[in-house]
N, C-alpha and C. Protein backbone atom coordinates (compact mmCIF):
# COMPACT_ATOMS: atom_id res chain seq x y z
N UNK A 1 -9.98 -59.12 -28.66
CA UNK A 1 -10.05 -57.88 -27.91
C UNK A 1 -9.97 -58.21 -26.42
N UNK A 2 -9.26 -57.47 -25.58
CA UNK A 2 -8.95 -57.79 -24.53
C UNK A 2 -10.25 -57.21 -23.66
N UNK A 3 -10.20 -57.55 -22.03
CA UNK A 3 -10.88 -56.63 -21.26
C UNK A 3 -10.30 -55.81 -20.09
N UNK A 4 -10.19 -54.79 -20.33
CA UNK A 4 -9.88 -53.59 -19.81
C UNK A 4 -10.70 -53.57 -18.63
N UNK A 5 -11.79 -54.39 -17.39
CA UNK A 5 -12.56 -53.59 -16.97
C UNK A 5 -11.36 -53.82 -15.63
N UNK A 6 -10.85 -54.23 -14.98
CA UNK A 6 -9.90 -54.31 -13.97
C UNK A 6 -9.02 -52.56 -13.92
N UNK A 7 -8.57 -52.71 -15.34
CA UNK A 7 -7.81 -51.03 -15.28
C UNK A 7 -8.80 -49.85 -14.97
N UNK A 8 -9.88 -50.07 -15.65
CA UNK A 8 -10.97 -49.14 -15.63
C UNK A 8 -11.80 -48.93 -14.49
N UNK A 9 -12.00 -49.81 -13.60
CA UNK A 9 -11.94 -49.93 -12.30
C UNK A 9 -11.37 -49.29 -11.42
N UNK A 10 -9.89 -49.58 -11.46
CA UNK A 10 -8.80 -48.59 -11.21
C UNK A 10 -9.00 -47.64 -10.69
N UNK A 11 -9.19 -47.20 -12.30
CA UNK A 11 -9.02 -45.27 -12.61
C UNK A 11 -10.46 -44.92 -11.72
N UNK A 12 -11.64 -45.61 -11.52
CA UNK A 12 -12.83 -45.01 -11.09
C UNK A 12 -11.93 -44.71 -9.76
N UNK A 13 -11.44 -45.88 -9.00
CA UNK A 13 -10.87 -45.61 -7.42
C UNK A 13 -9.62 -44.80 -7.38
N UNK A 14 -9.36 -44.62 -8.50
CA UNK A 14 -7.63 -43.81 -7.95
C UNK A 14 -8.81 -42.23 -8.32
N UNK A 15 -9.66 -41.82 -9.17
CA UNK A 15 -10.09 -40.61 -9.07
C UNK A 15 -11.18 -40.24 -8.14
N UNK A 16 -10.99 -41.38 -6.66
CA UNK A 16 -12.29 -41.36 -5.96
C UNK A 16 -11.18 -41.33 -4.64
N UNK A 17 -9.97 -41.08 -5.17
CA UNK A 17 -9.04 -40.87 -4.27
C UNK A 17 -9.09 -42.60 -3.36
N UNK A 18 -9.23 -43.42 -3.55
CA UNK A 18 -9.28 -44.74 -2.85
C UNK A 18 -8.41 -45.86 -3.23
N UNK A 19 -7.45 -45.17 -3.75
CA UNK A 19 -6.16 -46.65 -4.58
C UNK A 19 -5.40 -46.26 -3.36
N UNK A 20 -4.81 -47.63 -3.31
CA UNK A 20 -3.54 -48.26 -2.62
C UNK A 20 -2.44 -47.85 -3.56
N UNK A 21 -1.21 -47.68 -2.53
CA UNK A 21 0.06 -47.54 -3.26
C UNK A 21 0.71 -48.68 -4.31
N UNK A 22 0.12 -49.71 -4.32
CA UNK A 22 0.21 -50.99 -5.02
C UNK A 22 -0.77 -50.95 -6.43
N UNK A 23 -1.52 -50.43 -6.25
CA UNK A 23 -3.16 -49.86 -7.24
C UNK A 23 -2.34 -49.00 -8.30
N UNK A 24 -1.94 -47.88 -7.55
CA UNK A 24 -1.35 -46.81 -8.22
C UNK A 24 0.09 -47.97 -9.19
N UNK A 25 0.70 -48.00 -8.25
CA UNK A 25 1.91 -49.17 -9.35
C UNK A 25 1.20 -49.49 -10.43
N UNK A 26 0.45 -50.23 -10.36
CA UNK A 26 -0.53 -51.30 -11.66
C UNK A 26 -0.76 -49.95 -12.21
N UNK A 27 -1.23 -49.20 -12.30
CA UNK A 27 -1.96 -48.19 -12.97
C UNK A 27 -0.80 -47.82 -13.88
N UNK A 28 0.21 -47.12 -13.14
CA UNK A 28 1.74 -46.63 -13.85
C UNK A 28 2.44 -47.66 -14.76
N UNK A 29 2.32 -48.70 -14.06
CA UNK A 29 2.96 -50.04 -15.36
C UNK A 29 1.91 -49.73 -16.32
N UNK A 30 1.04 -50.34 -16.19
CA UNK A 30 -0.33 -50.45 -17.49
C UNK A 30 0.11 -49.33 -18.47
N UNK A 31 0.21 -48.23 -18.06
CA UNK A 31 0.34 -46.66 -18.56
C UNK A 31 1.55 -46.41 -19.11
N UNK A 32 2.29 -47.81 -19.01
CA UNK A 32 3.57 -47.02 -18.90
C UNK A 32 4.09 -47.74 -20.85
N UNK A 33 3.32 -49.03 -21.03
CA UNK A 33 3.18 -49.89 -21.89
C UNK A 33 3.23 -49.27 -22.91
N UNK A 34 3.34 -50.19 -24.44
CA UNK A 34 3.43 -49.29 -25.78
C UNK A 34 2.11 -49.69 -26.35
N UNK A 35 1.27 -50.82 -25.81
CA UNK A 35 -0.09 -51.71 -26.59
C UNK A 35 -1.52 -50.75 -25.12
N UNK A 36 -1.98 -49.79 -25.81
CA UNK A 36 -2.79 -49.06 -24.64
C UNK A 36 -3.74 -48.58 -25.50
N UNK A 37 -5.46 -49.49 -25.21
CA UNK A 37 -6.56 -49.06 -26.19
C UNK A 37 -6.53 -48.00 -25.96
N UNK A 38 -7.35 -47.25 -27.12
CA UNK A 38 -7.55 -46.31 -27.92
C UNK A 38 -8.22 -45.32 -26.47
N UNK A 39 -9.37 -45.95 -25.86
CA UNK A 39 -10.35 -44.89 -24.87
C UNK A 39 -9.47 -44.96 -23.69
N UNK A 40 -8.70 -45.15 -23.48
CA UNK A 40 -7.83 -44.69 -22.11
C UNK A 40 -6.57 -44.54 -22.67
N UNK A 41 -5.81 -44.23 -23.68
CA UNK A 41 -4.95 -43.10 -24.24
C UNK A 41 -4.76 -41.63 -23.67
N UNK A 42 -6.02 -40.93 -23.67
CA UNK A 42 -6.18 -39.74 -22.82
C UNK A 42 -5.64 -39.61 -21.34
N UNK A 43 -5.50 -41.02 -20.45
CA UNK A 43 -4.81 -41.05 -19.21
C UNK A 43 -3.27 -41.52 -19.31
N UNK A 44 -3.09 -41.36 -20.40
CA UNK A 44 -1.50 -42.24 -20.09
C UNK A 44 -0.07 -40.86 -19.86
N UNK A 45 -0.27 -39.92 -20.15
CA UNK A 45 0.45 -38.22 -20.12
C UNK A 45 0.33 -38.53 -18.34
N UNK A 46 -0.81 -38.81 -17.74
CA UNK A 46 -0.88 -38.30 -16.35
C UNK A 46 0.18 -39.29 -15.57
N UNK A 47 -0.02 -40.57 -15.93
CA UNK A 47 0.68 -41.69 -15.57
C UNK A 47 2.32 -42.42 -15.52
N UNK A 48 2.44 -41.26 -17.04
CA UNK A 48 3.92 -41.46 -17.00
C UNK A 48 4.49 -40.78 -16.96
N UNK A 49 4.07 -38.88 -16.49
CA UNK A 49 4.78 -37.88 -16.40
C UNK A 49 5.75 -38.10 -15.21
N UNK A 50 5.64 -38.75 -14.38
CA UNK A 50 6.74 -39.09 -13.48
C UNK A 50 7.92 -39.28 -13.50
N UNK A 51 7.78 -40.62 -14.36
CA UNK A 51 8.43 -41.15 -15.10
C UNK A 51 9.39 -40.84 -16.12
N UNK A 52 9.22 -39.95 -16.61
CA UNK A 52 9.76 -39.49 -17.82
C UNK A 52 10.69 -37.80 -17.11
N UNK A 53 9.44 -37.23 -16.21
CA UNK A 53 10.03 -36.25 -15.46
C UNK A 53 11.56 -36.39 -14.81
N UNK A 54 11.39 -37.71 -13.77
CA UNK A 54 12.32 -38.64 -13.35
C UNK A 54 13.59 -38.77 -14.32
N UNK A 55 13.29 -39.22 -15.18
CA UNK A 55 14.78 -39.61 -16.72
C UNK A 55 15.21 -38.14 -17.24
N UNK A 56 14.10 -37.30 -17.37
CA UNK A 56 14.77 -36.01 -17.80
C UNK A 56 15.85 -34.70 -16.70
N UNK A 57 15.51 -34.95 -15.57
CA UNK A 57 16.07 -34.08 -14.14
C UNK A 57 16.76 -34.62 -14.10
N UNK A 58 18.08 -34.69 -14.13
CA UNK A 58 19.33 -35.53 -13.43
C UNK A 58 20.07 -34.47 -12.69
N UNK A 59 20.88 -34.54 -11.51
CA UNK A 59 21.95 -33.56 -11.25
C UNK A 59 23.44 -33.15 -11.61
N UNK A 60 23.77 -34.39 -11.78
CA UNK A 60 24.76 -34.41 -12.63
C UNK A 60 26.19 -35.09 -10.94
N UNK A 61 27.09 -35.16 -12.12
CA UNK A 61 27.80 -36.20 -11.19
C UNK A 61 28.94 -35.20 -10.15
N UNK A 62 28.94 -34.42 -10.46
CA UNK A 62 29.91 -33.28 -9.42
C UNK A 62 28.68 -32.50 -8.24
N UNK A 63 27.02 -32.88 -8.31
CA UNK A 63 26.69 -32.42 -8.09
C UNK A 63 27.06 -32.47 -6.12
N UNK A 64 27.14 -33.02 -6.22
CA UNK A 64 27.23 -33.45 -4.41
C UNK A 64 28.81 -32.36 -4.20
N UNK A 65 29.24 -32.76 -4.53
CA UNK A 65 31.22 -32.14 -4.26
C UNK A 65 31.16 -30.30 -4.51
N UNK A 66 30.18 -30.02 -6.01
CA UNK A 66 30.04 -28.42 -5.71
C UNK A 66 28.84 -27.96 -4.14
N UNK A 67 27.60 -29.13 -3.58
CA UNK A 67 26.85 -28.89 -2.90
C UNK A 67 27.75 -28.62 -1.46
N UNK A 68 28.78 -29.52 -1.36
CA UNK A 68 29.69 -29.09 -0.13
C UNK A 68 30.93 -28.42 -0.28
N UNK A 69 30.96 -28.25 -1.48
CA UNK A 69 31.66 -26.47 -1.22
C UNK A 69 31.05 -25.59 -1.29
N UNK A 70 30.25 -24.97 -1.29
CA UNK A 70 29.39 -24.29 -1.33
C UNK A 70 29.17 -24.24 0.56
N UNK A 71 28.45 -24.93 0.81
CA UNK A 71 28.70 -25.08 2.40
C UNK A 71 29.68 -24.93 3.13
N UNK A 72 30.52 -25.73 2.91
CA UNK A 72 31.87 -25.20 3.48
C UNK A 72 32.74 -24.15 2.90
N UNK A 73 32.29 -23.13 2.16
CA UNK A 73 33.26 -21.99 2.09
C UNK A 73 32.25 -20.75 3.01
N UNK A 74 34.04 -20.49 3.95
CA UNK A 74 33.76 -19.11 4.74
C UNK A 74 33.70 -18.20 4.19
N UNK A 75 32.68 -17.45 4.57
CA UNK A 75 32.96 -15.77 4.02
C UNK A 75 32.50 -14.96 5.00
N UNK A 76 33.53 -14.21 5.20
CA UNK A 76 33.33 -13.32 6.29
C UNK A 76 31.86 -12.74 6.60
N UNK A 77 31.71 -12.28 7.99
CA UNK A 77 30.24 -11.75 8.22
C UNK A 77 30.45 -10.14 8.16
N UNK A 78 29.91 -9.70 7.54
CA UNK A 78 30.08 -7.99 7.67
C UNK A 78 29.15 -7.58 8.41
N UNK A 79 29.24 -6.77 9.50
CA UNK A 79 28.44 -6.69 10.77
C UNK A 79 28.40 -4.70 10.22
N UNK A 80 26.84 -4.48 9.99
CA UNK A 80 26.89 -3.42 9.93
C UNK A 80 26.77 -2.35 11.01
N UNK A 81 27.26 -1.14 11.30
CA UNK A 81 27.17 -0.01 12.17
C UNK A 81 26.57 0.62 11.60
N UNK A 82 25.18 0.73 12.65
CA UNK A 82 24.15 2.20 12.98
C UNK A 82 24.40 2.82 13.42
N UNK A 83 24.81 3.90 13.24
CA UNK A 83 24.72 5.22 14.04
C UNK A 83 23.52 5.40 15.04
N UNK A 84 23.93 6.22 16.07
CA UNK A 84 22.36 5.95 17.27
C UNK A 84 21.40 7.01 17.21
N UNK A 85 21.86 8.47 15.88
CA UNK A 85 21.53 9.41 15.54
C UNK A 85 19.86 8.26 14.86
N UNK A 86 20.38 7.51 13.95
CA UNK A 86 19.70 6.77 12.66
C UNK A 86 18.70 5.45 13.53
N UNK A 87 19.23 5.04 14.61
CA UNK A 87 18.44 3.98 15.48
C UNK A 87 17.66 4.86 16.01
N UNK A 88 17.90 6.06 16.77
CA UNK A 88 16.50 7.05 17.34
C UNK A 88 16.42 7.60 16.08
N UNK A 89 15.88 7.86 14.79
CA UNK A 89 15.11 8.11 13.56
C UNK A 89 13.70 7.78 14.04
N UNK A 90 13.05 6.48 14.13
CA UNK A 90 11.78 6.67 13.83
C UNK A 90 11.08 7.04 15.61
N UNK A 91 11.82 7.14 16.57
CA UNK A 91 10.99 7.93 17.50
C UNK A 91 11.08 9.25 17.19
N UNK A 92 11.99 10.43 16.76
CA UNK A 92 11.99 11.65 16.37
C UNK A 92 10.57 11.54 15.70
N UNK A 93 10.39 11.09 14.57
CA UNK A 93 9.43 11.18 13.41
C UNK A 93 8.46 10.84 14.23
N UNK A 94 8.41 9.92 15.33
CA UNK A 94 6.81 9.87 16.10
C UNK A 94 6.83 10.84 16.90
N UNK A 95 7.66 11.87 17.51
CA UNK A 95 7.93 12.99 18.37
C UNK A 95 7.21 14.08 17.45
N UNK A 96 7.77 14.10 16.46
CA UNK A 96 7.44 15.22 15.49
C UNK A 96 6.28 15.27 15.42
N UNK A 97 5.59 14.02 14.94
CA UNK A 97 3.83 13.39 14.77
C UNK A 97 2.87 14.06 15.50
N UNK A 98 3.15 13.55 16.99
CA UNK A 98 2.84 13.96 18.40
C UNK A 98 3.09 15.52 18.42
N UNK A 99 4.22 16.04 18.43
CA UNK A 99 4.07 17.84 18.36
C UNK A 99 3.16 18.69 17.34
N UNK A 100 3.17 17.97 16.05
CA UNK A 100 1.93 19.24 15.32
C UNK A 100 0.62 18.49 15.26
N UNK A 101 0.41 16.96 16.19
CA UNK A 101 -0.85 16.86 16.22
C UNK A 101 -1.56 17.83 17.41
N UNK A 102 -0.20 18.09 18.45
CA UNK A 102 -1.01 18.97 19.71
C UNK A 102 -1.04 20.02 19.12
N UNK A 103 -0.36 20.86 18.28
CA UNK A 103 -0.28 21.83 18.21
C UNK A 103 -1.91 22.48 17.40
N UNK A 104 -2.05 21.33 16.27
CA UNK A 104 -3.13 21.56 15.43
C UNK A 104 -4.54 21.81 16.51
N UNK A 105 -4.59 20.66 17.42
CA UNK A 105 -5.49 20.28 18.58
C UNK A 105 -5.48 21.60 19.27
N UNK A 106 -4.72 21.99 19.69
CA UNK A 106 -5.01 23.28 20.66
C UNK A 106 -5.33 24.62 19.61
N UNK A 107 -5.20 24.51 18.49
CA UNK A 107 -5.24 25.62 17.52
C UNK A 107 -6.88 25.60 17.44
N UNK A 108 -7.29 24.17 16.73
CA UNK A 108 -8.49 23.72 16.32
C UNK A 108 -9.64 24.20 17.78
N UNK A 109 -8.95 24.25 18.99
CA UNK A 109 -10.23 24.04 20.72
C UNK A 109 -9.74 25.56 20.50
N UNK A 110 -8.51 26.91 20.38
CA UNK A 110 -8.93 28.13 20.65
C UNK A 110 -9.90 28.34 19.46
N UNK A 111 -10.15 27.83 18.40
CA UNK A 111 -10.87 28.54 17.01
C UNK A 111 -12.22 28.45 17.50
N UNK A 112 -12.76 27.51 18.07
CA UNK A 112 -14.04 26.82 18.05
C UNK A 112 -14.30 26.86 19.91
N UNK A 113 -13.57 27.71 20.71
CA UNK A 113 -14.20 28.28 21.83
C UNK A 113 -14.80 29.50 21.64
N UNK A 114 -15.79 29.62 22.48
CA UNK A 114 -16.69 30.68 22.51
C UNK A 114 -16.39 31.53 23.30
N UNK A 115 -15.86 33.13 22.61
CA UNK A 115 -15.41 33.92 23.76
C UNK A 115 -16.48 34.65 23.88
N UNK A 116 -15.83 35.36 25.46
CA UNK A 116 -16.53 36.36 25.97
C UNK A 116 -16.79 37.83 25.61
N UNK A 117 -15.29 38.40 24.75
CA UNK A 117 -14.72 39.20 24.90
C UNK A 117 -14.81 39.62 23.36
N UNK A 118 -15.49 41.05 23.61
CA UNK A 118 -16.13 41.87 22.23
C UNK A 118 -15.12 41.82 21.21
N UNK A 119 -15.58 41.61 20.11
CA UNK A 119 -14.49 42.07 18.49
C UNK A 119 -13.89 43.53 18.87
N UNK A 120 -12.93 44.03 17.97
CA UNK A 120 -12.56 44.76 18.17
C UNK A 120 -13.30 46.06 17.29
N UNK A 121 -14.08 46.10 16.68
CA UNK A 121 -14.95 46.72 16.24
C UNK A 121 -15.83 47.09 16.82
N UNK A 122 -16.64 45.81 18.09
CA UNK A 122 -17.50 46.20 18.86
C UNK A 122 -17.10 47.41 19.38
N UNK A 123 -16.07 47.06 20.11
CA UNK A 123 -15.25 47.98 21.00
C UNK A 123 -15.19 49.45 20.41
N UNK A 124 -14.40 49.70 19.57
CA UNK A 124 -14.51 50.95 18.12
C UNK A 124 -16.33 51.70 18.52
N UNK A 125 -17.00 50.75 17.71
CA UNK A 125 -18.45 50.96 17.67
C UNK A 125 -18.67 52.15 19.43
N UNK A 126 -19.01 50.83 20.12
CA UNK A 126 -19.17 51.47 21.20
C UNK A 126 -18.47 52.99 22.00
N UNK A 127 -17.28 52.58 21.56
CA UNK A 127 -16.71 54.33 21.78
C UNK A 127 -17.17 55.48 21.34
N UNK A 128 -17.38 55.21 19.79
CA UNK A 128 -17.94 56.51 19.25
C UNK A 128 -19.46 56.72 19.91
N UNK A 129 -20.37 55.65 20.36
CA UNK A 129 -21.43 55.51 20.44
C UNK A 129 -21.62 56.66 21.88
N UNK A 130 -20.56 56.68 22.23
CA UNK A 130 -20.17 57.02 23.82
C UNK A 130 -19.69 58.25 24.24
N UNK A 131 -18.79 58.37 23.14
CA UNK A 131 -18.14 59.80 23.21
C UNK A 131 -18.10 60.29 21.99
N UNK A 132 -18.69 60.21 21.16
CA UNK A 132 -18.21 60.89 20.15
C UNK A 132 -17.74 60.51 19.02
N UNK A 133 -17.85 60.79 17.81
CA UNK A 133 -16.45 60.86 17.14
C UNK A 133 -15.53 61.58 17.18
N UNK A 134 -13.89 60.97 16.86
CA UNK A 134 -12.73 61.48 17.57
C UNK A 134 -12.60 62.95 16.64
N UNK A 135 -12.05 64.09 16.94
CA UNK A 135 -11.69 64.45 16.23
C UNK A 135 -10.75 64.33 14.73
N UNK A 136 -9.91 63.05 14.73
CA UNK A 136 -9.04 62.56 13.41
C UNK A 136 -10.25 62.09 12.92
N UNK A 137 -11.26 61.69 12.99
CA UNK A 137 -12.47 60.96 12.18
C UNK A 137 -13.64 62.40 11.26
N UNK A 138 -13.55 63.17 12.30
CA UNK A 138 -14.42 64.49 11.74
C UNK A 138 -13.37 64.91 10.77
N UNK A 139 -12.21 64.89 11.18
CA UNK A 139 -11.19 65.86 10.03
C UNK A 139 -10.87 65.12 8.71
N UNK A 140 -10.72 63.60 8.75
CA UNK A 140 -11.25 62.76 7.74
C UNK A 140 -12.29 62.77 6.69
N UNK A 141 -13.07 62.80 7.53
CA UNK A 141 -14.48 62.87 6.74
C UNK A 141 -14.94 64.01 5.90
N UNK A 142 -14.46 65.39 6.62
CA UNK A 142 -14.55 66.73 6.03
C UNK A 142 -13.56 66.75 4.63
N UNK A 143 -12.69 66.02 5.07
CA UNK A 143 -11.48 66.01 3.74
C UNK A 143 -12.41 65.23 2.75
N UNK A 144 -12.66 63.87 2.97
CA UNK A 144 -13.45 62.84 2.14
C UNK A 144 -15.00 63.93 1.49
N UNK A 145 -15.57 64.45 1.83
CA UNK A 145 -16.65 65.08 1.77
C UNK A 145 -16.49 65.97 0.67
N UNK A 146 -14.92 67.03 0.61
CA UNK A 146 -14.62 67.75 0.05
C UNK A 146 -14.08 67.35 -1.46
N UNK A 147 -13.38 66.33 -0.76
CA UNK A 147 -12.81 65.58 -2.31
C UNK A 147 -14.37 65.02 -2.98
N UNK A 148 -14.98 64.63 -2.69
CA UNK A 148 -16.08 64.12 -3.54
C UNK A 148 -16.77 64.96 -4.23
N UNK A 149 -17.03 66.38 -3.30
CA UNK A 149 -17.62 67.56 -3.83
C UNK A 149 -17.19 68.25 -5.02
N UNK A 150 -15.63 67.87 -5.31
CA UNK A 150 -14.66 68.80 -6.01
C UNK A 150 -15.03 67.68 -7.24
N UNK A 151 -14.95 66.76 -7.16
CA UNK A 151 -15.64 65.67 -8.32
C UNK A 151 -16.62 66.02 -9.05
N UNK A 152 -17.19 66.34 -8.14
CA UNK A 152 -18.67 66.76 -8.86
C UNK A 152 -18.97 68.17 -9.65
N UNK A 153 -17.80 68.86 -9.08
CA UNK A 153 -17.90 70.06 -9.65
C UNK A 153 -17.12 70.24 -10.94
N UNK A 154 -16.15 68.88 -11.25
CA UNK A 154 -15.45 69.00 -12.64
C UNK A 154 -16.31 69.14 -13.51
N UNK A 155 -16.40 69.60 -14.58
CA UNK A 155 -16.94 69.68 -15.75
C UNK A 155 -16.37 68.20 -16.64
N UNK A 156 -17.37 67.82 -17.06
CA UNK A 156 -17.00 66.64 -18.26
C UNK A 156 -16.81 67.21 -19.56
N UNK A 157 -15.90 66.85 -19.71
CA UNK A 157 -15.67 67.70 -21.63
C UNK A 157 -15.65 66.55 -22.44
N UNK A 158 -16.68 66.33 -23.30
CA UNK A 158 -16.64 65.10 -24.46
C UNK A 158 -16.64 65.88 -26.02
N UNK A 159 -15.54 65.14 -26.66
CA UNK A 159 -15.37 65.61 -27.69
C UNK A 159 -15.74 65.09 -29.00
């Protein structure tokens, strides 16, 4: 049986972040082997995914010759036109913003000032209080008075 404590060593410093780029090599060979005891099996996936990553990615052999055509083919630039209607767009829409926020603002300061100046009912009130009621109000009322009276004088017929 061999002794493993050199590899095992290792692995304490390469997961203590403290291996040398030379450390790491040894580690990847060791790992990379087909004779690998049984309790460090579990590290050998980490060790040779490189490796194997490496052999499986290739680019392939035209890859360079399609990479510079690709680069070197022109294609025209299509330069688009804004209209200057569509470039002033979003100041309108902040114009607009600005107009029914004043508008709301000055709506909101007449609702919630305190006037001086009587309801128009006051006003009403006080007239009659003053002069009278108008004559169209007496001739109203005599009508209203009459119609109610004539109500009262129907007979109810239940059958």
């Amino acid at each position: 049986m061999r002794d493993y404590k050199y590899i095992e060593q290792l692995l304490e410093r390469y997961w203590e972040c403290q291996t040398t780029l030379e450390e790491e090599t040894i580690l990847r060979t060791f790992f990379a082997q087909d004779d690998i005891p049984v309790h460090l099996l579990q590290y050998r996936p980490l060790f040779i995914a490189e490796k194997e990553e490496r052999e499986s990615v290739s680019l392939g052999k035209d890859f360079e010759q399609r990479l510079l055509e690709a680069i070197e083919a022109d294609e025209p630039v299509k330069a688009r036109v804004i209209p200057f209607t569509q470039r002033l767009r979003p100041f309108f829409r902040a114009a607009a913003i600005v107009a029914v926020l004043i508008t709301l603002g000055t709506a909101m300061e007449k609702a919630l000032e305190p006037s001086d100046a009587p309801y128009p009912s006051d006003v009403a009130f006080e007239k009659v209080k003053r002069e009278g009621p108008s004559v169209a109000v007496n001739d109203s009322v005599k009508k209203d008075s009459a119609a109610i009276s004539k109500q009262e004088a129907m007979p109810v017929i239940i059958k």
